[in-house]
Protein backbone atom coordinates (compact mmCIF):
# COMPACT_ATOMS: atom_id res chain seq x y z
CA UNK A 1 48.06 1.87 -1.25
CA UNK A 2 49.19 4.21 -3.30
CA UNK A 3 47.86 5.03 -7.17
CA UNK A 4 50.13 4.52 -10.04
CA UNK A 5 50.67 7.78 -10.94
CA UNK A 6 51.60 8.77 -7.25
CA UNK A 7 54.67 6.27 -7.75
CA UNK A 8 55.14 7.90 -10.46
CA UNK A 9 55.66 11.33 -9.22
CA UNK A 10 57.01 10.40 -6.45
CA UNK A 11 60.62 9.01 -8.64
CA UNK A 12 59.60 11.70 -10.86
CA UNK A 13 60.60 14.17 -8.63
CA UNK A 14 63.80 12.51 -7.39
CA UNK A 15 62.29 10.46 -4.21
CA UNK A 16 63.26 6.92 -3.29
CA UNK A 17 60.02 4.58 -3.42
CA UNK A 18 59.63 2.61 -0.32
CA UNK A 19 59.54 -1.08 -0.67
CA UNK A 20 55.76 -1.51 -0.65
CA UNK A 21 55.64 0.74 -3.82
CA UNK A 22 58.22 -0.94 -5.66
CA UNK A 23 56.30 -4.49 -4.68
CA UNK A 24 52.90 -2.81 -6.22
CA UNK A 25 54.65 -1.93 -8.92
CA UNK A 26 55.68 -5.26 -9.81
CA UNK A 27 52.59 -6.42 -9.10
CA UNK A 28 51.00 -4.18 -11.64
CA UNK A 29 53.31 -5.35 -14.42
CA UNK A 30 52.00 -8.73 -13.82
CA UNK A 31 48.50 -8.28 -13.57
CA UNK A 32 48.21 -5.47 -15.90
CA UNK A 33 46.73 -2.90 -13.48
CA UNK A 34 49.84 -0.76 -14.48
CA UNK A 35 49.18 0.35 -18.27
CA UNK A 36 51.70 0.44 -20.35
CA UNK A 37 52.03 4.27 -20.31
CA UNK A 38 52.55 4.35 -16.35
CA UNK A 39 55.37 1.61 -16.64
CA UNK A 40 56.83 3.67 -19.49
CA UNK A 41 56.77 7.07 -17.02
CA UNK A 42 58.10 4.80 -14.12
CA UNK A 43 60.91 3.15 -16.47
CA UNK A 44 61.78 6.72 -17.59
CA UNK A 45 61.46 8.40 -14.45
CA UNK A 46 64.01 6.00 -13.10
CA UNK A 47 66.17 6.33 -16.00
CA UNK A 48 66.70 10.12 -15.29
CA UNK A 49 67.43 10.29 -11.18
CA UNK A 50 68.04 6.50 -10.78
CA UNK A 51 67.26 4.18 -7.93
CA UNK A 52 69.53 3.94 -4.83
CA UNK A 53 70.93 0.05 -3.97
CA UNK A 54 67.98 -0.56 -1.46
CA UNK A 55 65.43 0.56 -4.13
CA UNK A 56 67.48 -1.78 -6.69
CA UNK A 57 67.79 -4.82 -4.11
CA UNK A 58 63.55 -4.03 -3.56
CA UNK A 59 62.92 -4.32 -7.19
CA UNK A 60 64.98 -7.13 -7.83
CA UNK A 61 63.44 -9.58 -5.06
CA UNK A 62 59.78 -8.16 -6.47
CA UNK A 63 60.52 -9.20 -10.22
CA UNK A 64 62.80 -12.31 -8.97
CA UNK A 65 59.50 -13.20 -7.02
CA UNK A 66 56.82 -12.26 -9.73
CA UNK A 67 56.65 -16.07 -11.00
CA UNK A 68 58.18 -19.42 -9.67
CA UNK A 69 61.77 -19.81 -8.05
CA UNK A 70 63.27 -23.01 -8.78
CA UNK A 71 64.34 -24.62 -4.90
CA UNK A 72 67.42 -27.03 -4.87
CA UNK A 73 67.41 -27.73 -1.11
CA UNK A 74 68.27 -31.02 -0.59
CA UNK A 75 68.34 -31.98 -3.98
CA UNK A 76 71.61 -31.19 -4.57
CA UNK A 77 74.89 -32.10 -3.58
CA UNK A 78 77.01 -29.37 -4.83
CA UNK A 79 76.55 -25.84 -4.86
CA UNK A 80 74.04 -23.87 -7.49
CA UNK A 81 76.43 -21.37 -9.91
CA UNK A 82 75.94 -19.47 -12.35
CA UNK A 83 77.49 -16.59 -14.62
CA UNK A 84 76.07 -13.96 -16.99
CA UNK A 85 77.77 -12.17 -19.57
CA UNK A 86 76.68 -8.18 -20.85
CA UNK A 87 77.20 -9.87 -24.31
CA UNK A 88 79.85 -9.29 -27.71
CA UNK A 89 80.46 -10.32 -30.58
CA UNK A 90 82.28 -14.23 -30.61
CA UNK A 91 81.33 -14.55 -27.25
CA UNK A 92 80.85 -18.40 -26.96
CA UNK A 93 82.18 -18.82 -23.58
CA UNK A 94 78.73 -20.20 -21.73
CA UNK A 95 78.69 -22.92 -24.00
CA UNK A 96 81.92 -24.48 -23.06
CA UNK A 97 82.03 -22.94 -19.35
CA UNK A 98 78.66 -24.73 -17.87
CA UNK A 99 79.94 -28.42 -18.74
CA UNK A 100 83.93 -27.53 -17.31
CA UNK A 101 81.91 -26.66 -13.89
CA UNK A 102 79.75 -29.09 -13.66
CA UNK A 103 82.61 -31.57 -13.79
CA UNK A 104 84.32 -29.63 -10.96
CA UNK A 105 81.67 -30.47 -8.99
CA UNK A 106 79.30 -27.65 -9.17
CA UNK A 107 75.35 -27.27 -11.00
CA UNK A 108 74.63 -24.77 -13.48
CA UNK A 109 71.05 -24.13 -14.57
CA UNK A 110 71.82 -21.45 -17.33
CA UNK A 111 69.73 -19.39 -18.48
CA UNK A 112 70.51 -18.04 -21.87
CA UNK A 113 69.43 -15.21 -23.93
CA UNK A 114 69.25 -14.34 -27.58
CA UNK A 115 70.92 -11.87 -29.32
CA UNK A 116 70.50 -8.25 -28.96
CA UNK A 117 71.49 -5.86 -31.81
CA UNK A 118 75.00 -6.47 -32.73
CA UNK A 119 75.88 -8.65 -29.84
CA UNK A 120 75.43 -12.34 -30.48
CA UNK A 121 73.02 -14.84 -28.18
CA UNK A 122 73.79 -18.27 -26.35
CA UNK A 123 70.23 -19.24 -27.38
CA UNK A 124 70.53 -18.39 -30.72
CA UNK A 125 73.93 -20.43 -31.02
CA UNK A 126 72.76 -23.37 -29.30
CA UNK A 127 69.77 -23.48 -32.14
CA UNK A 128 72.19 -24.15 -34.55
CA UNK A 129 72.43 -27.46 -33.34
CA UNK A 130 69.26 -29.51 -35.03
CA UNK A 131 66.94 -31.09 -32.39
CA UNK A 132 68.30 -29.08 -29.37
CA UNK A 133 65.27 -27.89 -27.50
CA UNK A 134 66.52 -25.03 -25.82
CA UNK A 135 62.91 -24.16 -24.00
CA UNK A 136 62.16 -26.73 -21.07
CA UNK A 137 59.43 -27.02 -18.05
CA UNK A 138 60.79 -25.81 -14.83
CA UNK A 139 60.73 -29.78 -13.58
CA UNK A 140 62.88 -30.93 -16.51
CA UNK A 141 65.47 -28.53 -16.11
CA UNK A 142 65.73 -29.23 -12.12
CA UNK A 143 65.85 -33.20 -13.55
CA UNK A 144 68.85 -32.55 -15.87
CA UNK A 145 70.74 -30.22 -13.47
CA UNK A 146 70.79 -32.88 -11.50
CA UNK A 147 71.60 -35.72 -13.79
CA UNK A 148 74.10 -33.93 -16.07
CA UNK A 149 75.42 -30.73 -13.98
CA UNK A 150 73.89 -28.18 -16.47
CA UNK A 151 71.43 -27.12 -18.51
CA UNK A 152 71.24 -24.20 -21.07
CA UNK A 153 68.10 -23.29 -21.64
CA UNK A 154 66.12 -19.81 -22.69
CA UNK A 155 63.91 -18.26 -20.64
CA UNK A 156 60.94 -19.91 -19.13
CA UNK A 157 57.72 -18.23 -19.32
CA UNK A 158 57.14 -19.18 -15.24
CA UNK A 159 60.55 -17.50 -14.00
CA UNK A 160 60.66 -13.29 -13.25
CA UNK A 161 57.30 -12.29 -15.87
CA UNK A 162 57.29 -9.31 -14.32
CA UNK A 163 60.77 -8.89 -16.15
CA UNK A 164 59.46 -9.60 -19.57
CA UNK A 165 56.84 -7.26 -19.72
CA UNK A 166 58.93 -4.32 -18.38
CA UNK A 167 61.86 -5.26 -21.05
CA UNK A 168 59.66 -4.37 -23.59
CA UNK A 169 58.66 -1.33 -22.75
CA UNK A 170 61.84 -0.39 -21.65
CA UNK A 171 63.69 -1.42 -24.83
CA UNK A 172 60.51 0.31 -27.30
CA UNK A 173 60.75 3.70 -24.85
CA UNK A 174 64.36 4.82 -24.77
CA UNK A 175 65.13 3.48 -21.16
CA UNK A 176 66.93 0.31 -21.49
CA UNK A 177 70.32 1.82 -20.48
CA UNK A 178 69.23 2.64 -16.96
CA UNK A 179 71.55 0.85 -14.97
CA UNK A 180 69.09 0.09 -12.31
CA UNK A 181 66.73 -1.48 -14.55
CA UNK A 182 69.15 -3.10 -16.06
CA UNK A 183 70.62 -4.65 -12.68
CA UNK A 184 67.38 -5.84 -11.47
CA UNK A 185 66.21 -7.18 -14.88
CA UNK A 186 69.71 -9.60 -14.99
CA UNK A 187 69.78 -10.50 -11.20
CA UNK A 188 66.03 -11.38 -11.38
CA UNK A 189 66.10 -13.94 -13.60
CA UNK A 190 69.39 -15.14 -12.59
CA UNK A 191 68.13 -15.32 -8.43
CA UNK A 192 64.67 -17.15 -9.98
CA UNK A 193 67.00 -19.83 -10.81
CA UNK A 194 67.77 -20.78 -6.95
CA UNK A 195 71.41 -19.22 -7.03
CA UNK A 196 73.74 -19.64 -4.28
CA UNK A 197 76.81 -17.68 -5.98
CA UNK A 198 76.85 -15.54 -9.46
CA UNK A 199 79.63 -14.33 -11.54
CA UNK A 200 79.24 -11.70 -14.05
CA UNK A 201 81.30 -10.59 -17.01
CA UNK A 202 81.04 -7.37 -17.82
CA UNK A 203 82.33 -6.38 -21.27
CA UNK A 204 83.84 -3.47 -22.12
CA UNK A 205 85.00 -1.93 -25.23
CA UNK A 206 84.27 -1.04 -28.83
CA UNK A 207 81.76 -4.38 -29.32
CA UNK A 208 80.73 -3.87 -26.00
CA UNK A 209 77.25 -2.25 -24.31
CA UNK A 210 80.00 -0.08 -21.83
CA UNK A 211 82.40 1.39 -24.08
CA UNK A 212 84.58 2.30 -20.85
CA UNK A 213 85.95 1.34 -17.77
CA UNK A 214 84.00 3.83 -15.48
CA UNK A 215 80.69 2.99 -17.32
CA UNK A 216 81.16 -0.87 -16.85
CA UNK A 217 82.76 -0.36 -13.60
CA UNK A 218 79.34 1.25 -12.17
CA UNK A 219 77.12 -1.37 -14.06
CA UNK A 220 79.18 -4.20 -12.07
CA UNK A 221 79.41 -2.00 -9.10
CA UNK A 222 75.45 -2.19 -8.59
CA UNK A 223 75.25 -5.59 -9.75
CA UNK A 224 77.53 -6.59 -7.42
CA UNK A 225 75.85 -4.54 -4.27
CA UNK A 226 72.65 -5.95 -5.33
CA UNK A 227 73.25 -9.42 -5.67
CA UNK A 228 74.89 -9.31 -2.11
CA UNK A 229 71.93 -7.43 -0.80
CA UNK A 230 69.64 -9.94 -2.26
CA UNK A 231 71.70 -12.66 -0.16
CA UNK A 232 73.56 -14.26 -3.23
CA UNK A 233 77.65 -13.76 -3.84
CA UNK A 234 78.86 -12.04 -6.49
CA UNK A 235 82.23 -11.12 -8.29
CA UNK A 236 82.35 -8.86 -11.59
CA UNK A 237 85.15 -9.35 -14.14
CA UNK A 238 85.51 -6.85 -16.49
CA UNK A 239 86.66 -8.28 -19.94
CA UNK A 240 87.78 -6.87 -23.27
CA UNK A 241 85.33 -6.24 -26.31
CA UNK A 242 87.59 -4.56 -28.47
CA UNK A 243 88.20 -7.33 -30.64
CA UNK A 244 86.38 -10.52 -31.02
CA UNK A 245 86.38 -13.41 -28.81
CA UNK A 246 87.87 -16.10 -30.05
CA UNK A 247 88.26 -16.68 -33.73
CA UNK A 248 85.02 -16.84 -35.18
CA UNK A 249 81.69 -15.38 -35.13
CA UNK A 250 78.05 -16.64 -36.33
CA UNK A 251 76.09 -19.35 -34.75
CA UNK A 252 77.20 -22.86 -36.32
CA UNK A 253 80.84 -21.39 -36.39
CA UNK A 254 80.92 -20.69 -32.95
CA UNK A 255 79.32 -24.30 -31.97
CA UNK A 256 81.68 -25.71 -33.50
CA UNK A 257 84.81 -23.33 -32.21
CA UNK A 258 82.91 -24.66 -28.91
CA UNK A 259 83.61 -28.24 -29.85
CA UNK A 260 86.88 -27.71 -30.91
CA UNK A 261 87.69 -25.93 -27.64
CA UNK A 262 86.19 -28.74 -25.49
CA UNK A 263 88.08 -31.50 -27.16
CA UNK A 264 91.65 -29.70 -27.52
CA UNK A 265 91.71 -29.28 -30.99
CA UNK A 266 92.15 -25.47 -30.90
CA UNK A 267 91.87 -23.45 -28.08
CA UNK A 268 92.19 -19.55 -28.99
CA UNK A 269 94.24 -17.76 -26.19
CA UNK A 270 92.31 -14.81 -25.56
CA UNK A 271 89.03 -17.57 -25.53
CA UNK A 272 90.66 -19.68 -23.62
CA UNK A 273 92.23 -17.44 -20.37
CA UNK A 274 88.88 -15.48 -20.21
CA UNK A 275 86.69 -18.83 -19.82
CA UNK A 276 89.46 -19.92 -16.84
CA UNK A 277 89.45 -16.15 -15.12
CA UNK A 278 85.34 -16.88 -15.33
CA UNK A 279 85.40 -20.20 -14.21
CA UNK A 280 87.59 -19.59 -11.36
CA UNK A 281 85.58 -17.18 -10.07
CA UNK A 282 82.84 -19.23 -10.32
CA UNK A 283 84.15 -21.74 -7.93
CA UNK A 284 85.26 -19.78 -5.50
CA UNK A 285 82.37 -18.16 -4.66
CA UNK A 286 80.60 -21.50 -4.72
CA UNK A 287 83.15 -22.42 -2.12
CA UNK A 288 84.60 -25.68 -3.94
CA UNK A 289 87.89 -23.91 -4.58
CA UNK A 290 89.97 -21.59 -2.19
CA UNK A 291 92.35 -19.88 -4.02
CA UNK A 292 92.13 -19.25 -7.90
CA UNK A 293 95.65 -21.37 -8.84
CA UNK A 294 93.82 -24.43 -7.49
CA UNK A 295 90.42 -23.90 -9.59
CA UNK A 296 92.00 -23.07 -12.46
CA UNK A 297 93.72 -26.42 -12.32
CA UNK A 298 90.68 -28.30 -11.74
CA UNK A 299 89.15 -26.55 -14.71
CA UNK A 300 92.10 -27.38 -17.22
CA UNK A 301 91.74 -31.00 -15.97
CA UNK A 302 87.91 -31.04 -17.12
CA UNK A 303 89.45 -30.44 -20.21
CA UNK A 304 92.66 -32.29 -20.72
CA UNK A 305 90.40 -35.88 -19.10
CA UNK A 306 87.52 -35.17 -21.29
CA UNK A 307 84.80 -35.17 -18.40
CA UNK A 308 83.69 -31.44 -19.73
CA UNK A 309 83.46 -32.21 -23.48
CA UNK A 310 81.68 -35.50 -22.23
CA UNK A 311 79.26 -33.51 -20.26
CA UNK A 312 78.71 -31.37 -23.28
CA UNK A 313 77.79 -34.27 -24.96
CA UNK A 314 75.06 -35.20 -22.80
CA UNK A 315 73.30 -32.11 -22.38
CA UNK A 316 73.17 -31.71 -25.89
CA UNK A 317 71.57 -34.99 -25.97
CA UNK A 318 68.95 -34.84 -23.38
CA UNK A 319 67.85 -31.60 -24.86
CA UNK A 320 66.41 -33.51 -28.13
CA UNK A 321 70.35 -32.87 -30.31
CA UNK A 322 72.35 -35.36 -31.51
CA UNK A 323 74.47 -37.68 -29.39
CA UNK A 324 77.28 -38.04 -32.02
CA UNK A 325 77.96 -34.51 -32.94
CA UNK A 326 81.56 -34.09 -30.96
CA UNK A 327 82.40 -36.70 -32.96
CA UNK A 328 81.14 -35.93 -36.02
CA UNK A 329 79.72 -32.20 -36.39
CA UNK A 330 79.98 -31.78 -40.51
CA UNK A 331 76.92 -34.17 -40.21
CA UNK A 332 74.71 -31.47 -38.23
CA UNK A 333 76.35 -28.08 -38.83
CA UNK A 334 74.92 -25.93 -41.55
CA UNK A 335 78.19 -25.10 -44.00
CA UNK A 336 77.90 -21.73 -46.03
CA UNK A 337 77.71 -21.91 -49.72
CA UNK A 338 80.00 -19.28 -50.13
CA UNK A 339 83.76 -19.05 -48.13
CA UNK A 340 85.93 -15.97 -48.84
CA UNK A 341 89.13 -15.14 -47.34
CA UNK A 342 89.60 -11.67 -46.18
CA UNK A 343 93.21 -10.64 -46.55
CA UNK A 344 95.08 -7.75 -45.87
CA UNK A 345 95.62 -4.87 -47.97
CA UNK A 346 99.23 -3.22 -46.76
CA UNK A 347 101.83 -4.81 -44.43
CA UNK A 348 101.63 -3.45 -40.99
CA UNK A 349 100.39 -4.09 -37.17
CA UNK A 350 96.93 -4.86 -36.90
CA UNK A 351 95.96 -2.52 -34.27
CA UNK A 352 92.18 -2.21 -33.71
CA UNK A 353 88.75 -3.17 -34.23
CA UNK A 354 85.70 -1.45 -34.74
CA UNK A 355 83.80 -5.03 -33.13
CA UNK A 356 80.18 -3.67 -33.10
CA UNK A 357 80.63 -2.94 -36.92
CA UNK A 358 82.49 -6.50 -37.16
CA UNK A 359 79.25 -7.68 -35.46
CA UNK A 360 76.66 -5.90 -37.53
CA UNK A 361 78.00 -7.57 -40.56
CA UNK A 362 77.41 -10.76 -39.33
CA UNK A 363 73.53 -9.40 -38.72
CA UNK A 364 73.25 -8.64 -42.15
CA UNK A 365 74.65 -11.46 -43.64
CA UNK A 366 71.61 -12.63 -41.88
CA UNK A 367 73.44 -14.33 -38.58
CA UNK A 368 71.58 -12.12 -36.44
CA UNK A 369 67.98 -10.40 -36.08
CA UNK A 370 67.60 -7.36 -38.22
CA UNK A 371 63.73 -7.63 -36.62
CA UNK A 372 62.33 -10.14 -33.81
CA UNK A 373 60.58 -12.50 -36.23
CA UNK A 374 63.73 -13.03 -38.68
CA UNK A 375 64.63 -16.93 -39.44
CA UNK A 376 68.95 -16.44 -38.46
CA UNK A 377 70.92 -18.28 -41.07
CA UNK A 378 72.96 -20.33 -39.02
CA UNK A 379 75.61 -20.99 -41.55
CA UNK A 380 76.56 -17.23 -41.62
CA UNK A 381 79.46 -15.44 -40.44
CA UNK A 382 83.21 -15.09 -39.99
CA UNK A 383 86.26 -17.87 -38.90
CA UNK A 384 89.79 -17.71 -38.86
CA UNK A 385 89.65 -14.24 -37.00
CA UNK A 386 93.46 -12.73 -36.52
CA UNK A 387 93.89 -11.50 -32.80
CA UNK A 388 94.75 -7.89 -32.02
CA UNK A 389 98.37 -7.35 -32.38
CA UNK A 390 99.25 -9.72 -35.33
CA UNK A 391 102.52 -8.37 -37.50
CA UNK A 392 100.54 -9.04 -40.79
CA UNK A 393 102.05 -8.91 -44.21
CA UNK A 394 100.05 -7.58 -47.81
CA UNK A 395 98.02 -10.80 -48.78
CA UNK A 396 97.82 -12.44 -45.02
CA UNK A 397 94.66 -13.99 -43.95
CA UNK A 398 92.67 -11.56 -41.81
CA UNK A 399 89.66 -13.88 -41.40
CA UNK A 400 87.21 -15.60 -43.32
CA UNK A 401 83.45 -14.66 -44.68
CA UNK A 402 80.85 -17.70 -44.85
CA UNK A 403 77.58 -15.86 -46.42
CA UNK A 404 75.17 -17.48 -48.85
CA UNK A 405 75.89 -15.22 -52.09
CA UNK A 406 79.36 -13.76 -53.59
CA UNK A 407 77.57 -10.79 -53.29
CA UNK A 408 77.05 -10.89 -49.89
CA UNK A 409 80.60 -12.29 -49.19
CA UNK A 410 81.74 -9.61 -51.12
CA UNK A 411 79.87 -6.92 -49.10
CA UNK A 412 80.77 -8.37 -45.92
CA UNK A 413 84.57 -8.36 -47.02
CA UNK A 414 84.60 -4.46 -47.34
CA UNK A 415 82.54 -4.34 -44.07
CA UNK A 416 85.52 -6.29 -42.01
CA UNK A 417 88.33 -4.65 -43.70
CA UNK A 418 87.07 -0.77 -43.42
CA UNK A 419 86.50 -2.04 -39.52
CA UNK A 420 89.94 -2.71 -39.02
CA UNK A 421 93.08 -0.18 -37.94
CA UNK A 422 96.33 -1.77 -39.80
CA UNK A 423 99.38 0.63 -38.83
CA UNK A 424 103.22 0.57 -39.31
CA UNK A 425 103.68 0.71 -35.68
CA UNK A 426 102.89 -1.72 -33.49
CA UNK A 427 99.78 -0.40 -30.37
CA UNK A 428 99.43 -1.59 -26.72
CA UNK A 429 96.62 -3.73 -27.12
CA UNK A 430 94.33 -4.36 -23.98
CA UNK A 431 94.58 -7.31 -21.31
CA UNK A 432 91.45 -9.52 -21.89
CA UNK A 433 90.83 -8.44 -17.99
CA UNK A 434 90.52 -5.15 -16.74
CA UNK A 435 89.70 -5.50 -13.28
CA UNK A 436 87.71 -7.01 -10.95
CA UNK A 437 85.07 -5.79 -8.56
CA UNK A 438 84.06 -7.74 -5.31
């Protein structure tokens, strides 16, 4: 066996580490024989020459294997699916996906994370519902898979520890944008959860982690080689974040865009074909579905009968929230005390977005963490968001603030507008997919 600071050197100086290192590495995040300044050399180390797709399949099983892995065999009798997105600003599309596939046939035991920086968390939105208990033993969520369909839940302390403890390192040391590490720290948590197919959506753009196409194109690339090396199928999409999705962002807002989605009272475009592409996928490679015209059909009927918003309904239930709130969400929602329309200064094409800025003012109107312990005011945030390539006039409605002071309305206001690109001529603006890696 090797010491730690032999692994070390050995990445150090551009090697490949051999499984067995890669496994006692692993196994010295989780019992601690690994300090934190060797996994901080080791997370570094791979940052700067990388990790080839054995090394990355190697570490993934190790940290997918570090704590339990939920089994569905014979349990079941539809396949186990499952999708993950890099995470923007409005994106909501989890909440209403997981109910349309589970009444396609299909089980999805989500697992959700919170918000990072300016990029808004399932988690987080799903708190904004009062009661729902979005933390749940390993043997409740295998119960309500299988009653319901789906779950959404955050992470479990029993699935992929390993995971944990090398996030934060990673994220305090200036090496959380190793691709790599990054790959094996999604697809471990995601395998933990007994998948038989995964779909990923990989934003790109100006609210998006990958500001480019050949930057989220190698980030899908390896999660796509690994998953399949780890035995599990996997299709990226790559999705535009240069605007936000759908037409609000903050936490209650966005719950109840969700609602509004899954019952057919408004259903934003952009929203709407992105959750279909997603879903689609997802079925497919779950093997339900052989051609995408066919799934996507199936998934606009879990809408149009009700069997998805129904299913929504439940989960919310079971996980301690309120049965009535499709029907009656201005009972359970926090409301802002302050609502300010944002509307347009000149006449002119509304061309672009800066969407991380767009994001960060929702942060500090307090809809997002500004430090791990912050309380999030759920109430926060923006509606009524105009799409990309809107002919506006002087005076239109751009979107609305909800904040909790004029002042901080106010604020938020100048935040939006000076994030915006209004121009007399109309732009190309881009498809909500980009492409899509097998």
């Amino acid at each position: 066996m090797l010491l730690p600071q032999e692994i070390i050197k050995q990445k150090r100086n551009g090697g490949a580490l051999t499984e067995a290192a890669i496994e006692q590495f692993v196994r010295g995040l989780t019992d601690q024989s690994f300090s934190e300044g060797q996994t901080a050399a080791l997370a570094m180390a791979i940052y700067l020459n990388g990790m080839s797709t054995a090394e990355t399949v190697a570490l993934t099983l190790a940290m997918q294997h570090s704590g339990a892995v939920m089994d569905w065999a014979e349990m079941l009798d539809g396949p186990v699916v499952d999708k993950h997105s890099t995470g923007g600003v409005g994106d909501k599309v989890s909440l209403m996906l997981a109910p349309m596939i589970a009444a396609c046939g299909a089980y999805v035991p989500m697992i959700a994370g919170r918000g990072l920086g300016h990029t808004g968390g399932t988690i987080d939105k799903l708190e904004a519902i009062p009661g729902y208990q979005c933390q749940q033993p390993l043997d409740k969520i295998q119960q309500l898979v299988k009653q319901q369909g789906c779950v959404i839940v955050s992470q479990s302390g029993e699935l992929a520890p390993a995971d944990r403890r090398l996030y934060l390192i990673r994220d305090v040391t200036a090496s959380v944008e190793s691709i790599p590490l990054i790959t094996a720290s999604i697809l471990s948590k995601k395998l933990a959860a007994g998948l038989q197919a995964l779909t990923m959506d990989v934003k790109i753009g100006s609210g998006a982690i990958m500001k480019n196409v050949a930057d989220a194109s190698a980030l899908a690339k390896s999660i796509v080689n690994t998953a399949k090396g780890a035995g599990v199928p996997t299709q990226a999409l790559l999705t535009d974040m240069n605007q936000t999705l759908g037409a609000t962002a903050g936490n209650a807002l966005e719950i109840l865009e969700t609602l509004d989605y899954l019952t057919g009272k408004y259903r934003e475009s952009r929203l709407h074909q992105v959750t279909l592409e997603l879903g689609a996928s997802m079925l497919q490679l779950g093997g339900l579905f052989k051609d995408k015209a066919s799934a996507i059909a199936a998934l606009e009927q879990s809408l149009t009968s009700g069997k998805a918003a129904e299913i929504f309904s439940k989960m919310v239930a079971a996980q301690g929230g309120p049965a009535d709130l499709l029907e009656k969400p201005e009972l359970y929602l926090a409301k802002a005390k302050v609502v300010l329309d944002i509307t347009s200064p000149v006449a002119g094409y509304l061309n672009k977005a800066d969407t991380t800025a767009i994001g960060m003012a929702v942060v500090r109107l307090g809809g997002g963490r500004a430090h791990p312990d912050q309380v999030i005011n759920m109430a926060v945030g923006f509606s009524d968001v105009k799409a990309l390539g809107a002919k506006v006039a002087a005076g239109d409605l751009l979107a609305r603030v909800h904040a909790d002071t004029t002042e901080a309305a106010e604020h938020a206001k100048a935040e939006y507008l000076a994030a915006l690109t209004i121009e007399t001529t109309a732009a190309t603006i881009d498809p909500i997919i980009h492409l899509v890696i097998d």
